[in-house]
N, C-alpha and C. Protein backbone atom coordinates (compact mmCIF):
# COMPACT_ATOMS: atom_id res chain seq x y z
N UNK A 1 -40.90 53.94 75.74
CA UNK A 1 -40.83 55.38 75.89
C UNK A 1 -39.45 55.82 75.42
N UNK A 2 -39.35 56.62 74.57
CA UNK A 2 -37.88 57.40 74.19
C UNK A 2 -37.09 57.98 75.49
N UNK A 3 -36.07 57.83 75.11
CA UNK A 3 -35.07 58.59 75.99
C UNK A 3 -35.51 60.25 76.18
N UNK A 4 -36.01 60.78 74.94
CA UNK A 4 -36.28 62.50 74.68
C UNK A 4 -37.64 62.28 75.65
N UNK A 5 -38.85 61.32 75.25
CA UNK A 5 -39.98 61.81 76.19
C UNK A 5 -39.76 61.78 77.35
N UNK A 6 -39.16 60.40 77.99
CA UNK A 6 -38.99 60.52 79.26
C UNK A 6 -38.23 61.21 80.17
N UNK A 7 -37.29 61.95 79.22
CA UNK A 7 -36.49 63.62 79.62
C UNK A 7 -37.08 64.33 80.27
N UNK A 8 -38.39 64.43 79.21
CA UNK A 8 -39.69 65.72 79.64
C UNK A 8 -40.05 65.33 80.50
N UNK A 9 -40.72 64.14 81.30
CA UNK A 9 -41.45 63.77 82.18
C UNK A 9 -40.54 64.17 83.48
N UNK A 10 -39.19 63.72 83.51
CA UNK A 10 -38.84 63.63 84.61
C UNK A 10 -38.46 64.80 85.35
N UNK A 11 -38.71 66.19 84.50
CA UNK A 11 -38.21 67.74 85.10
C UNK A 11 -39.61 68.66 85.53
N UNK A 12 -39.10 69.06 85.90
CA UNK A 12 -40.45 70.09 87.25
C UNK A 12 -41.28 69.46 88.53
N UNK A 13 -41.49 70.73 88.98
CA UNK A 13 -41.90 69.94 90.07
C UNK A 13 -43.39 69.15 89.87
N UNK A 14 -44.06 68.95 88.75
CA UNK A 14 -44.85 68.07 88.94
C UNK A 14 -44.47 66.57 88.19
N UNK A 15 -43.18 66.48 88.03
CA UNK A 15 -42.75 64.62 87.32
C UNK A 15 -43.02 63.99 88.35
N UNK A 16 -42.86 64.37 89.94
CA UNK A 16 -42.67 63.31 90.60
C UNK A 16 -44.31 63.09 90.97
N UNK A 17 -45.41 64.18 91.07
CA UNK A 17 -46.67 63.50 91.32
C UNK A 17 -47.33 63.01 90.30
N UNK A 18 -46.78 62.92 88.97
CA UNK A 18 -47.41 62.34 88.17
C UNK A 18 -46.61 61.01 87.62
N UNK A 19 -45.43 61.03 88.22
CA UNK A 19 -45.21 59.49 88.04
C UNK A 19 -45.76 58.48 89.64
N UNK A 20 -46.01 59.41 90.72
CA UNK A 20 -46.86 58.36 91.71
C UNK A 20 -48.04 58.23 91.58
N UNK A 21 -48.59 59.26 90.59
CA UNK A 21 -49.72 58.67 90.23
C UNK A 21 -50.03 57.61 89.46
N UNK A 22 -49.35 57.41 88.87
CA UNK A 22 -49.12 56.27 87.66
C UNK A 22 -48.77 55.23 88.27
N UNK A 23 -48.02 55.36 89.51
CA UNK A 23 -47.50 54.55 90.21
C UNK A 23 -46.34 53.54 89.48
N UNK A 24 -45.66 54.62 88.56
CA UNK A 24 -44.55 53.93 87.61
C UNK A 24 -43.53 54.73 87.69
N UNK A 25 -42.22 54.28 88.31
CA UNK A 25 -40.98 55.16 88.31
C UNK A 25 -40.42 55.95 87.23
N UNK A 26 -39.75 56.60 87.32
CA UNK A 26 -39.02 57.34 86.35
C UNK A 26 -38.09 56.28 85.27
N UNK A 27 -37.74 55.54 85.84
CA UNK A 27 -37.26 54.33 84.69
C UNK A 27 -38.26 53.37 84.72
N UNK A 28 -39.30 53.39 84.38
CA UNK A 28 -39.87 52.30 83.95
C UNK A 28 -40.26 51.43 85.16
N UNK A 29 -39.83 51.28 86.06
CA UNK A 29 -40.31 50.08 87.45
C UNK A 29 -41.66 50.31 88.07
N UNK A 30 -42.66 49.48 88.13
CA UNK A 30 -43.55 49.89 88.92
C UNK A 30 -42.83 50.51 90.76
N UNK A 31 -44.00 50.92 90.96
CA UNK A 31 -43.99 51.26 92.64
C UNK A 31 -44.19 50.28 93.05
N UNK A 32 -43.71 49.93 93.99
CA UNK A 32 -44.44 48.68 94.99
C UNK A 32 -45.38 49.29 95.77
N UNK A 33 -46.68 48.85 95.56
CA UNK A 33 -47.61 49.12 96.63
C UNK A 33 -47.78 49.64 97.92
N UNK A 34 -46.80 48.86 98.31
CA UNK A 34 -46.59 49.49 100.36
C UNK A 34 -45.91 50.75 99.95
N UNK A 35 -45.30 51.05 99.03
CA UNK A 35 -44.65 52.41 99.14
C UNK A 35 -45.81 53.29 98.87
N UNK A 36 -46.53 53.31 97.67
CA UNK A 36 -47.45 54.14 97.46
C UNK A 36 -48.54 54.53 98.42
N UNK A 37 -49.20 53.48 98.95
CA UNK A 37 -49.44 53.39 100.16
C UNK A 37 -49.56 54.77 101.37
N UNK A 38 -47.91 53.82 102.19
CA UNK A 38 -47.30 54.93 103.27
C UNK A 38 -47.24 56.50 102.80
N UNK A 39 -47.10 56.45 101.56
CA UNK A 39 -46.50 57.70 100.80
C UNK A 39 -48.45 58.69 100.74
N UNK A 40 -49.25 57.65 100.07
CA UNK A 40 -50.89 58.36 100.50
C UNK A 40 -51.10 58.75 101.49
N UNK A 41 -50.75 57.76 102.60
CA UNK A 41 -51.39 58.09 103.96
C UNK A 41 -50.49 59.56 105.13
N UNK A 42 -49.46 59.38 104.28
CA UNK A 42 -49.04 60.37 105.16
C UNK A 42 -49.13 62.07 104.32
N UNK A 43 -49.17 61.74 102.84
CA UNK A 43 -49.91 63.10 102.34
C UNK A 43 -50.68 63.40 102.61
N UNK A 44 -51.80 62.54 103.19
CA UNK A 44 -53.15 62.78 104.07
C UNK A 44 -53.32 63.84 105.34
N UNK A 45 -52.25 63.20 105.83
CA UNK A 45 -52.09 63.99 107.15
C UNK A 45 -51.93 65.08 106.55
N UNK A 46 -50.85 65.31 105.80
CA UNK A 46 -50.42 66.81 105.62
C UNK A 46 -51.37 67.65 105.19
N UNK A 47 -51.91 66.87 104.22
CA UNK A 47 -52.96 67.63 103.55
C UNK A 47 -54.35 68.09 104.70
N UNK A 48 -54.23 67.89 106.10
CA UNK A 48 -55.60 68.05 106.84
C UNK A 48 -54.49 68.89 108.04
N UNK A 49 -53.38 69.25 107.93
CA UNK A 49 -52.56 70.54 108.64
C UNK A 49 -53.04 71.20 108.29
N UNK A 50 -53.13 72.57 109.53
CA UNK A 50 -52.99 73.87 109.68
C UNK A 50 -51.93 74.26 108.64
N UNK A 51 -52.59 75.50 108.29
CA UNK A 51 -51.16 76.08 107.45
C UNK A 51 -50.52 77.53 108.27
N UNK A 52 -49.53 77.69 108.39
CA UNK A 52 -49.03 79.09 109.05
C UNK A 52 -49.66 80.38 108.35
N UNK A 53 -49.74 79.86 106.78
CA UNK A 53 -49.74 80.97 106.22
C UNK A 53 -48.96 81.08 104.92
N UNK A 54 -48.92 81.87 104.27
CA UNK A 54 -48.66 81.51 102.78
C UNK A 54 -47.15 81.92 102.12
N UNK A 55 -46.63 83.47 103.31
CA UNK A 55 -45.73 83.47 103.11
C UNK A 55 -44.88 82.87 103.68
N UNK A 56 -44.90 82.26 104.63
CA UNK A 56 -44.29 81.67 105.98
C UNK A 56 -43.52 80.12 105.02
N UNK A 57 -44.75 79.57 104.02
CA UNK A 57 -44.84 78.42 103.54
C UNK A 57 -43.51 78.99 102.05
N UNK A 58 -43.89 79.76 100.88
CA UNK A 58 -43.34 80.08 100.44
C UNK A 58 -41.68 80.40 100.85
N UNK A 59 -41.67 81.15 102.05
CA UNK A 59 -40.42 81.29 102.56
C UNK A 59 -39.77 79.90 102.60
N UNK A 60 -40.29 78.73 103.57
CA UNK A 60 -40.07 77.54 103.38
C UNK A 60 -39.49 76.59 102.69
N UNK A 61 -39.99 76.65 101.45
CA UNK A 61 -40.09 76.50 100.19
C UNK A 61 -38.92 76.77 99.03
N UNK A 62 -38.58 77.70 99.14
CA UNK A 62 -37.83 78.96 98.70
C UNK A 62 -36.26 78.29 99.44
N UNK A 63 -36.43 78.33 101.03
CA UNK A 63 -34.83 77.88 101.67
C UNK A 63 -34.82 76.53 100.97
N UNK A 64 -35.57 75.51 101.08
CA UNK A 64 -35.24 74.24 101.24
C UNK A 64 -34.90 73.53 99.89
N UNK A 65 -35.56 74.23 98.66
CA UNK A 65 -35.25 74.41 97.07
C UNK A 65 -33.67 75.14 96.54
N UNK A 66 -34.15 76.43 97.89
CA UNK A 66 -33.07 77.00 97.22
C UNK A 66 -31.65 77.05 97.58
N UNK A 67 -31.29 75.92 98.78
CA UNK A 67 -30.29 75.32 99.60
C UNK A 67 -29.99 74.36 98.31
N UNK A 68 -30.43 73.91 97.47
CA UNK A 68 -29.87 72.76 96.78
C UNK A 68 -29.18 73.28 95.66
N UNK A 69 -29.37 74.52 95.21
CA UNK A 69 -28.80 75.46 93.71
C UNK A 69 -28.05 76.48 94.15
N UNK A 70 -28.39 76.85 95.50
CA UNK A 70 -27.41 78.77 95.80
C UNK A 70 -26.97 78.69 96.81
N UNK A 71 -25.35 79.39 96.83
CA UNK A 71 -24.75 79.24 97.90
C UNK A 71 -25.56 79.96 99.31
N UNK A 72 -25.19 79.83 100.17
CA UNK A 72 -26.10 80.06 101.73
C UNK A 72 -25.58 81.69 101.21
N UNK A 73 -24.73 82.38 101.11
CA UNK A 73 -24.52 83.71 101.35
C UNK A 73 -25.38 84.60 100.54
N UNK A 74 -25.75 84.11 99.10
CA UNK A 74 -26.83 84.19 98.17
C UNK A 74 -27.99 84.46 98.56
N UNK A 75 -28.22 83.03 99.05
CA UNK A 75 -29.69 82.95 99.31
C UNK A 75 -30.11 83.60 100.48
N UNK A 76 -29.16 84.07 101.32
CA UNK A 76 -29.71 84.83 102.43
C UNK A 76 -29.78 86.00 101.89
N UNK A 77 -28.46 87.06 101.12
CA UNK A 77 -28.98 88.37 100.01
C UNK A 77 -30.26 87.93 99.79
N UNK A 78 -30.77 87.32 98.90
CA UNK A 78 -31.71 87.07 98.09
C UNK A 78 -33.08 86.75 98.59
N UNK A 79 -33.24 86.09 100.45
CA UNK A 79 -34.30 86.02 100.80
C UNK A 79 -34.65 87.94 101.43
N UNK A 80 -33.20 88.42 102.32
CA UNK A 80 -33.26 89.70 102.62
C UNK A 80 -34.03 90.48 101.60
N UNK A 81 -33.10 90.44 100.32
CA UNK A 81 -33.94 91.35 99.15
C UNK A 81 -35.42 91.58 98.94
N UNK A 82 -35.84 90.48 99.44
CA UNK A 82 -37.39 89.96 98.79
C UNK A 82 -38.22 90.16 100.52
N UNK A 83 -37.56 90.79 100.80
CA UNK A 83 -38.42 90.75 102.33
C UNK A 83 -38.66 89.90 103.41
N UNK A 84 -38.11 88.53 103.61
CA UNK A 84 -38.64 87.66 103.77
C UNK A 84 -36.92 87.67 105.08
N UNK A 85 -37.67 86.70 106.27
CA UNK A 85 -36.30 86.74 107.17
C UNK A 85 -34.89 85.99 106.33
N UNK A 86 -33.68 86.51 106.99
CA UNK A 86 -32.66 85.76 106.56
C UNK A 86 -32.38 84.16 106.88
N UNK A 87 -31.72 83.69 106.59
CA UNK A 87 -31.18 82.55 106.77
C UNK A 87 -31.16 82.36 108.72
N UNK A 88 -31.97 81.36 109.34
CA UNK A 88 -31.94 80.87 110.79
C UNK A 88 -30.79 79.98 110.75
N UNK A 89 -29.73 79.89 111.79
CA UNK A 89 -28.65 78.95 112.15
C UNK A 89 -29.26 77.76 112.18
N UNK A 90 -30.13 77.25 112.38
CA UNK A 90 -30.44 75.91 112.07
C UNK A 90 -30.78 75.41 110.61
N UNK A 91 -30.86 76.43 110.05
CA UNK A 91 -31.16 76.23 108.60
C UNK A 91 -29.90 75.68 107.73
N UNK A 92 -29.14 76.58 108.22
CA UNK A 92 -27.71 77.20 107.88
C UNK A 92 -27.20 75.70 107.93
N UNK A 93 -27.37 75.38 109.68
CA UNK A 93 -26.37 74.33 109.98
C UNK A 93 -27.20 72.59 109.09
N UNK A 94 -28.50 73.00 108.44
CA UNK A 94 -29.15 71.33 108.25
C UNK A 94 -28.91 71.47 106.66
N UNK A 95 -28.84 72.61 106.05
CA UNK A 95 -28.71 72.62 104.37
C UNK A 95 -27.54 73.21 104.03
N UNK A 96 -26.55 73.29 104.67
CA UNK A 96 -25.32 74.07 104.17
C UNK A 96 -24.32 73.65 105.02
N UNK A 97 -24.29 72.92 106.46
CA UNK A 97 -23.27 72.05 107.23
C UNK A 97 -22.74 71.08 106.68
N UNK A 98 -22.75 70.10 106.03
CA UNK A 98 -22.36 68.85 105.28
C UNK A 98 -21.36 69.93 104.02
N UNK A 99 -21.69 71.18 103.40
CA UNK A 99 -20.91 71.73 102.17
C UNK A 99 -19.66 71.71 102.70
């Protein structure tokens, strides 16, 4: 595999379910089995949760993505803007305490 294809593969959020599907890492290593595994069985579960709801999930989604690219003062403007609650102190203190 080229350095350029496997560029492509490894960006968005679907590289990582389509390299466990393959069950072949991003460099080339297989998965070991027991990982793929644990990693099925507990998407299972998730996948047979209740959901809160869609914005609730999105909101979710949104902090825990957007804790990794925008500063906390940002992303709280930015969830405010969009309607959605601000930034919770526990949020604050689990994705922006270690900065």
């Amino acid at each position: 595999m080229s350095a350029e294809t496997n560029q492509a593969t490894t960006k968005g959020a679907d590289a990582i379910d389509e390299a466990i599907a393959r069950g072949i890492d991003f460099d080339g290593t297989p998965i070991p089995q027991a990982k793929l595994d644990l990693y099925s069985n507990v998407m299972a579960l998730e996948a047979n949760r209740q959901r809160s709801g869609v914005s609730n999930t999105m909101r979710s989604r949104i902090v825990r993505i957007g804790a990794k690219h925008i500063p906390q003062a940002e992303l709280d403007q930015m969830l405010a803007n969009a309607g959605f609650a601000t930034l919770k102190e526990k949020e604050i203190a689990f994705f922006y305490g270690g900065k």
